[in-house]
Protein backbone atom coordinates (compact mmCIF):
# COMPACT_ATOMS: atom_id res chain seq x y z
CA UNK A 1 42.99 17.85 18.33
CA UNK A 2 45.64 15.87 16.12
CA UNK A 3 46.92 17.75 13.06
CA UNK A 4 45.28 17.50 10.23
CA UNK A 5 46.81 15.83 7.06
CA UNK A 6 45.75 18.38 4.46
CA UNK A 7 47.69 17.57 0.87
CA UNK A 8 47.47 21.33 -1.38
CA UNK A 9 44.67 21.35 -3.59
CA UNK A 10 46.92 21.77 -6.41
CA UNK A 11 48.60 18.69 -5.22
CA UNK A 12 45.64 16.61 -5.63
CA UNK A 13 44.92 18.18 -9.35
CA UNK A 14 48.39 17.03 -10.28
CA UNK A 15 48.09 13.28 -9.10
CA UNK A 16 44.89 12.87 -10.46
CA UNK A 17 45.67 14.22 -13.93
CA UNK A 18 48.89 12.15 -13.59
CA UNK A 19 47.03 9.15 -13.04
CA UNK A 20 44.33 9.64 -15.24
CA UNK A 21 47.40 10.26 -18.09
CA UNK A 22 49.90 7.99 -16.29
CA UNK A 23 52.14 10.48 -18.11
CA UNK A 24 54.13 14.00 -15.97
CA UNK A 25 53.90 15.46 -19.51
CA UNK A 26 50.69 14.93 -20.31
CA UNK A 27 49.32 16.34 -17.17
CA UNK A 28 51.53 19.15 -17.07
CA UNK A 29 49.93 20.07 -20.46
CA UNK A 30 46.49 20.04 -19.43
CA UNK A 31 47.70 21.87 -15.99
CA UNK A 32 49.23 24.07 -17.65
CA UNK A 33 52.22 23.14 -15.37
CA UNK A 34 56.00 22.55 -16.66
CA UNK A 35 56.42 18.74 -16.18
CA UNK A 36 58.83 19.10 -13.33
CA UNK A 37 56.26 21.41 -11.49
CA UNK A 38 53.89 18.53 -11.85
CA UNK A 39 56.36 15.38 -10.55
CA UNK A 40 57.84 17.96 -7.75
CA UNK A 41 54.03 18.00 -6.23
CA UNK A 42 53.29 14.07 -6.62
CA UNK A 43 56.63 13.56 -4.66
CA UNK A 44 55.55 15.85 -2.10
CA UNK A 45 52.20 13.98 -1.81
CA UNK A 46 54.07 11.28 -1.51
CA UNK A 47 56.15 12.21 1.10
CA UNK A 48 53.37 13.08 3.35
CA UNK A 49 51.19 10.23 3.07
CA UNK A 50 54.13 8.14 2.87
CA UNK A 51 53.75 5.58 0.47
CA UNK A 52 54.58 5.82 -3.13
CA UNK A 53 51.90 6.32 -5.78
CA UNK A 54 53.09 5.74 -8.85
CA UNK A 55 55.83 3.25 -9.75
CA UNK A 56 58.08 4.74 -12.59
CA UNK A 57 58.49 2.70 -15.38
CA UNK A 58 61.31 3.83 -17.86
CA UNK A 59 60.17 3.83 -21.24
CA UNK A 60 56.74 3.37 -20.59
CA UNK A 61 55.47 6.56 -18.48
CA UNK A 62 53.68 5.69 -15.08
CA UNK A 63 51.77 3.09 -13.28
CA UNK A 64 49.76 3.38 -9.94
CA UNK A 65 50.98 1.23 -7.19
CA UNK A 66 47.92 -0.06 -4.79
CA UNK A 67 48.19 2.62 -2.52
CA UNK A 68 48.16 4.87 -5.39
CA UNK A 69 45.08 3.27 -7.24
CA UNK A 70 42.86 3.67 -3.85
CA UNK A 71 44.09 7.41 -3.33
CA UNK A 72 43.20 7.97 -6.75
CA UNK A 73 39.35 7.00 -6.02
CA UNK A 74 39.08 9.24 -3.00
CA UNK A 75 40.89 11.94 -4.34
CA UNK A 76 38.06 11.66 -7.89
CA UNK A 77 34.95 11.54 -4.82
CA UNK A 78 37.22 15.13 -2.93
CA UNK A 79 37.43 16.75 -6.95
CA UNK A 80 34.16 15.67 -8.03
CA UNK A 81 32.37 16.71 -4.79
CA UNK A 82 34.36 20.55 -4.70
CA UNK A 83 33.29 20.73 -8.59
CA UNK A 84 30.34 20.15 -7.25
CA UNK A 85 29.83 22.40 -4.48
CA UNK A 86 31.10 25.37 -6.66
CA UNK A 87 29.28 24.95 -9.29
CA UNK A 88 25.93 24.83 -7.06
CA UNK A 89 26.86 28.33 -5.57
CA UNK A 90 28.12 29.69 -9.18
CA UNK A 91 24.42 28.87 -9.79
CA UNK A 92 22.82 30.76 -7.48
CA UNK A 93 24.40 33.62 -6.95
CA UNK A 94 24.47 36.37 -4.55
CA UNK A 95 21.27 37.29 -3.88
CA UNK A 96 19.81 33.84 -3.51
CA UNK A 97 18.71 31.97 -0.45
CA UNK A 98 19.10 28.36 -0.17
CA UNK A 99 16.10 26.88 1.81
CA UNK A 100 16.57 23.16 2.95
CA UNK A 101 13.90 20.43 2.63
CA UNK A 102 13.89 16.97 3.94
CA UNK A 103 11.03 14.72 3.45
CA UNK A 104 10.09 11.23 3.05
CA UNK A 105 11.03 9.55 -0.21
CA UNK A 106 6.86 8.53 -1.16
CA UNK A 107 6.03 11.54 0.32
CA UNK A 108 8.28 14.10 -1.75
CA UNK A 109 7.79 12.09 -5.10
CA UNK A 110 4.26 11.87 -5.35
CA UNK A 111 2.96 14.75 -3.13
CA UNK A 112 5.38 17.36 -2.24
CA UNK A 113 7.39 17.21 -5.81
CA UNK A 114 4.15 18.37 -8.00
CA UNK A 115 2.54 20.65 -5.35
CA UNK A 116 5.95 22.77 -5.99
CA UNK A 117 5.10 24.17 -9.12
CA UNK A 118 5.18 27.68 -9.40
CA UNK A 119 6.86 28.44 -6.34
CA UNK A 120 10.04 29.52 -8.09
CA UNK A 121 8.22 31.27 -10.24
CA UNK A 122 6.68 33.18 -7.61
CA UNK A 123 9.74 33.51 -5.22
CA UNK A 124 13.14 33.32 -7.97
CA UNK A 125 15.53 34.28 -5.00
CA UNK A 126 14.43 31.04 -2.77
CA UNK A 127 16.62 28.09 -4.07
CA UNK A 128 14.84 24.60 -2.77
CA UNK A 129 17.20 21.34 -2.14
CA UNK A 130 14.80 18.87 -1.40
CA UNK A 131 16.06 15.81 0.07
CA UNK A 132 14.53 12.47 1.03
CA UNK A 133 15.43 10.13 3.80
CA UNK A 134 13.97 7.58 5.91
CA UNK A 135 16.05 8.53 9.02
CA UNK A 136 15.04 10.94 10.93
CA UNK A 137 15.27 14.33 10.30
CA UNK A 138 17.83 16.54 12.59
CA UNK A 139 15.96 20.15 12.99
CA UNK A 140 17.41 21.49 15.44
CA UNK A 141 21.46 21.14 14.00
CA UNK A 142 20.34 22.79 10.95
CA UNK A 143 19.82 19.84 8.83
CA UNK A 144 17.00 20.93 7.63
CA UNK A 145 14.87 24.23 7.38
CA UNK A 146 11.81 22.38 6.66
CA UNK A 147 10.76 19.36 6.92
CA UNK A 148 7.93 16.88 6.94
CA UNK A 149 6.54 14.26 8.34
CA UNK A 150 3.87 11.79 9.29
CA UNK A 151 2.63 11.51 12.95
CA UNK A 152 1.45 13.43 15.93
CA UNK A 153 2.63 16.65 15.48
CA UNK A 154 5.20 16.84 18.54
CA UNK A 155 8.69 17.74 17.18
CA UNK A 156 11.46 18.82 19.71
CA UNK A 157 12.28 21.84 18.96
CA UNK A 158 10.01 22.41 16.67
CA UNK A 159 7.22 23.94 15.20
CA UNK A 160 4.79 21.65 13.67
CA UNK A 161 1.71 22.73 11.67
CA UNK A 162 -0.72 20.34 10.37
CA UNK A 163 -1.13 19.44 6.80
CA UNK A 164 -4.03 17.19 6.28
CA UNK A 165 -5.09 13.08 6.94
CA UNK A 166 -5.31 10.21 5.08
CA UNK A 167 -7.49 7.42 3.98
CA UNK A 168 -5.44 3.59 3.41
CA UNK A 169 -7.39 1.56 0.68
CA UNK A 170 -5.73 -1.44 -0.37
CA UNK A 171 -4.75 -1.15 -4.34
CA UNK A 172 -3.54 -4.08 -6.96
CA UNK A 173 -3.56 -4.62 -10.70
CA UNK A 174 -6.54 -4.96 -12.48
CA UNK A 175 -4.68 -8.34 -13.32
CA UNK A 176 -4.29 -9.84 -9.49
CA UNK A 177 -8.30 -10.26 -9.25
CA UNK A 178 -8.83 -10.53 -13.25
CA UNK A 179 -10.83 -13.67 -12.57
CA UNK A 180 -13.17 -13.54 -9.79
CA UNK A 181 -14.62 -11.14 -7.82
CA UNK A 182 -14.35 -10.78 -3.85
CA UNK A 183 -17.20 -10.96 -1.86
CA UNK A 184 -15.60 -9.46 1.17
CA UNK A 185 -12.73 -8.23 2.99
CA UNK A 186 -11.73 -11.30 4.21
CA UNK A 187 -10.63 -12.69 1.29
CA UNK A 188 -8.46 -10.12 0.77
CA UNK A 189 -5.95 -12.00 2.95
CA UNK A 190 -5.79 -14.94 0.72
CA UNK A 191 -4.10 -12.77 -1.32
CA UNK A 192 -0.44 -11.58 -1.42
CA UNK A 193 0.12 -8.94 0.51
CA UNK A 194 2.72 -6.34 0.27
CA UNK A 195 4.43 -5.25 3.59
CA UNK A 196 5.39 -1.81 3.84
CA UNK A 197 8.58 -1.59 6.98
CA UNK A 198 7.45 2.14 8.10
CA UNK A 199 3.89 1.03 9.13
CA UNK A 200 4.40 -3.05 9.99
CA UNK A 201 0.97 -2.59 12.12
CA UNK A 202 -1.38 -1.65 8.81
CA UNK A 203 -2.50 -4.82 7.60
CA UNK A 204 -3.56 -5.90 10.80
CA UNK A 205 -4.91 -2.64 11.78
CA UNK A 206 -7.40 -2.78 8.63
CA UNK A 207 -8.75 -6.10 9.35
CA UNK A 208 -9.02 -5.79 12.70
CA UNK A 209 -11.33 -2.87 11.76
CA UNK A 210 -13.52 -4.71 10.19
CA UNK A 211 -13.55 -7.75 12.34
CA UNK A 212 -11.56 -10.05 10.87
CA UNK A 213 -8.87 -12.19 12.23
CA UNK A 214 -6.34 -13.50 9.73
CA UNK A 215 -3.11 -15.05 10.54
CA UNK A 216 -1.38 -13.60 6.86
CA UNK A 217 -1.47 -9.85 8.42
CA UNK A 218 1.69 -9.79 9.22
CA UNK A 219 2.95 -12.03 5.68
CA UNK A 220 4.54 -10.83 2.65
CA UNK A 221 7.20 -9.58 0.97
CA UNK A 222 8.54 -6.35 2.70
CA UNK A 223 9.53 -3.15 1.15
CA UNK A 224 11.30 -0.22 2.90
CA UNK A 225 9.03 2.52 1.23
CA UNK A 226 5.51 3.41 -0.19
CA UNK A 227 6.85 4.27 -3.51
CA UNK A 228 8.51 0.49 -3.76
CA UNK A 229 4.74 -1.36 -2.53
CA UNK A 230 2.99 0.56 -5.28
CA UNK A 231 5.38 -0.39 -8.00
CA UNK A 232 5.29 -3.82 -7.04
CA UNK A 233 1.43 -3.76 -6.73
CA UNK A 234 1.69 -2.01 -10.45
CA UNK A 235 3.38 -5.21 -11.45
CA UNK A 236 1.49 -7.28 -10.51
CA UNK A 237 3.14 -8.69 -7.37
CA UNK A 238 -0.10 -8.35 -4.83
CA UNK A 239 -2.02 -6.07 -3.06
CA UNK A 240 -0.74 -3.41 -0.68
CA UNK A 241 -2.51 -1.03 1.65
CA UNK A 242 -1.25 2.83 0.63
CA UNK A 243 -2.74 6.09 1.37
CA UNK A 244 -5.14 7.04 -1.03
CA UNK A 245 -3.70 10.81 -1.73
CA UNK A 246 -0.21 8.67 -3.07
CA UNK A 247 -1.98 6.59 -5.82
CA UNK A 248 -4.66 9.33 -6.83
CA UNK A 249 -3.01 8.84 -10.64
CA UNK A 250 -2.62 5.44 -10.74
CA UNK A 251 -6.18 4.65 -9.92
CA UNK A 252 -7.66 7.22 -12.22
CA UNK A 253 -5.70 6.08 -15.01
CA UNK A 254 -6.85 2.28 -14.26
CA UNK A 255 -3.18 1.18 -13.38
CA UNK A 256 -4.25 -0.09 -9.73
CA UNK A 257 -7.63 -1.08 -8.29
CA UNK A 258 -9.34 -1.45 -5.26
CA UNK A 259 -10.08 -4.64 -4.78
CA UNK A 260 -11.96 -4.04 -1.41
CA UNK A 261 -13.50 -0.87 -0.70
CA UNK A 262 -13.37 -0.12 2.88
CA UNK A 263 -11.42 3.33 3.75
CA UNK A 264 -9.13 3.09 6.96
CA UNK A 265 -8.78 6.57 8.84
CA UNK A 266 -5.12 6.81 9.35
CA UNK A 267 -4.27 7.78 13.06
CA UNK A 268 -1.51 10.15 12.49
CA UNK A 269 -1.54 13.17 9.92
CA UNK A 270 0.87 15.09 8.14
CA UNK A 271 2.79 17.85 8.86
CA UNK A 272 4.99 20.61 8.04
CA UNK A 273 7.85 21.63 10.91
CA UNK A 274 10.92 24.11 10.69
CA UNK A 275 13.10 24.96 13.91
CA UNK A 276 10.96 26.89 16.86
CA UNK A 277 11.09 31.12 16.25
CA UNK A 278 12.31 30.75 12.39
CA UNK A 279 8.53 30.84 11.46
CA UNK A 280 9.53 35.15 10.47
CA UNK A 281 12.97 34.05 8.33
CA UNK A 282 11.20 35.53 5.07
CA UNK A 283 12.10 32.12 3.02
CA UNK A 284 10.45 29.92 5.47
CA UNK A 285 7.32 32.12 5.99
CA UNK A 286 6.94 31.83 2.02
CA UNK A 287 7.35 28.51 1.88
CA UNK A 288 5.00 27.37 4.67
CA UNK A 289 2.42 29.59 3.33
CA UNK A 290 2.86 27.84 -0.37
CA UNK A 291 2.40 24.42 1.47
CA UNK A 292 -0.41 25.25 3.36
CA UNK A 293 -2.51 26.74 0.13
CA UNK A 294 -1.47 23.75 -1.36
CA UNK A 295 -2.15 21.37 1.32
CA UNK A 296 -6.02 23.12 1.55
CA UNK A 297 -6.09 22.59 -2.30
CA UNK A 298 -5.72 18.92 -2.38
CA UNK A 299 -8.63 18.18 0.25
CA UNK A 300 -7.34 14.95 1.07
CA UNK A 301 -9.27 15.29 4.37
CA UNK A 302 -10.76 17.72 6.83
């Protein structure tokens, strides 16, 4: 393995003030450093990525040379993200347990995200991160202690446990069908439809259900998640085809319509999974339990 080119922390703190100042003085000052102390460790930075940083300017202090403007941004993304990282353990302290969450982005915002209330409350040593992706989650490495997801229910490596179906209804603004009514579901298609990249096969699916062949299935403008079709069917930009449990608020509230009543089962369901034989590790036990009373709660279906 080739050596690694590791500049002193303090190092970095004395460019970056330096740059940020373009002064020795001035960031000696805030450092707390004598000025010397300060130019003695940008010189030795300097000498080990070799390139010079700063040009020095007599009279007028210091300017960054290109190669010291772009260190300068990754050495503020380093700072920012140890700042970071310290301040989220300072937060936590000792006898707190971190437990990891991935989910989907529509998913965690409109489902997972309110159905957490309480649990702190309950459990004030179990610290959630919850974080959203639309890549797949990575179990197994640790990634994750729990996640979830939509589909069979076979995880390598994992243990899956099943949360509950769905129902797809297509939804729109009251304004897209202001003027006329539709007499049935085929008309529907004359409409614009909103495309939804995790599940390209729904459109067709639902009027194929009802037995209707359309060549606009497959049409419209394409969005990578849920939570992006139902804003743009809030604004008025068509109709898109969402599972119900996602848009109980906006159709209670009279935000989005149905504009075609017929309920497509959803094939897959969701679930909850965490790495095979951590079901005992006391934070995931509490947490799985919390989902599931939650999940039974929301009797989205049987």
């Amino acid at each position: 393995m080739p050596k690694l080119l590791l500049p002193t922390m303090n190092a970095l703190l004395c460019f970056e003030a330096s740059a940020r100042h373009l002064s020795f003085t001035r960031a000696a000052e805030e450092l707390n450093l004598t000025q010397s102390a300060v130019s003695k460790q940008v010189a030795q930075l300097e000498d080990m990525l070799l390139n010079q940083l700063f040009f020095r300017v007599r009279k007028r202090g210091l300017k960054l040379t290109p190669a010291g403007e772009l260190y300068l941004t990754e050495v503020g993304k380093i700072l920012s993200q140890v700042d970071i990282s310290s301040r989220y353990i300072l937060s936590y302290g000792g006898e707190a347990e971190v437990l990891k969450i991935a989910t989907q982005p529509t998913f965690g915002s409109c489902w997972l995200s309110p159905n957490l209330k309480g649990f702190s409350d309950l459990h004030p040593n179990i610290h959630l991160d919850v974080r959203s992706d639309l890549e797949p989650f990575d179990l197994v490495r640790a990634q994750a202690d729990v996640a979830f997801f939509y589909g069979h229910g076979s995880w390598p490596g994992a243990t899956c446990i099943e949360l509950f179906g769905e129902e797809v209804v297509p939804v729109c603004s009251p304004s897209i069908i202001s003027d006329h009514i539709l007499n049935n579901a085929a008309e529907v298609a004359s409409l614009p439809l909103l495309q939804c990249a995790s599940r390209p096969e729904a459109w067709h699916e639902w009027f194929e259900d009802q037995g209707i062949n359309t060549d606009n299935s497959y049409h419209g403008t394409r969005f990578d998640t849920f939570y992006m079709c139902i804003r743009a069917a809030k604004a008025g930009c068509g109709v898109a085809l969402i599972p119900r449990f996602l848009v109980e608020e906006e159709l209670a509230d009279g935000k989005l319509i149905t504009p075609w009543g017929y309920k497509k089962i959803s094939r897959n369901k969701h679930f909850i999974a965490f790495p095979e034989h951590s079901g005992d590790v006391p934070k995931i036990e509490k947490f799985v339990s919390w989902i599931l009373k939650k999940a039974e709660s929301q009797r989205i279906l049987p």
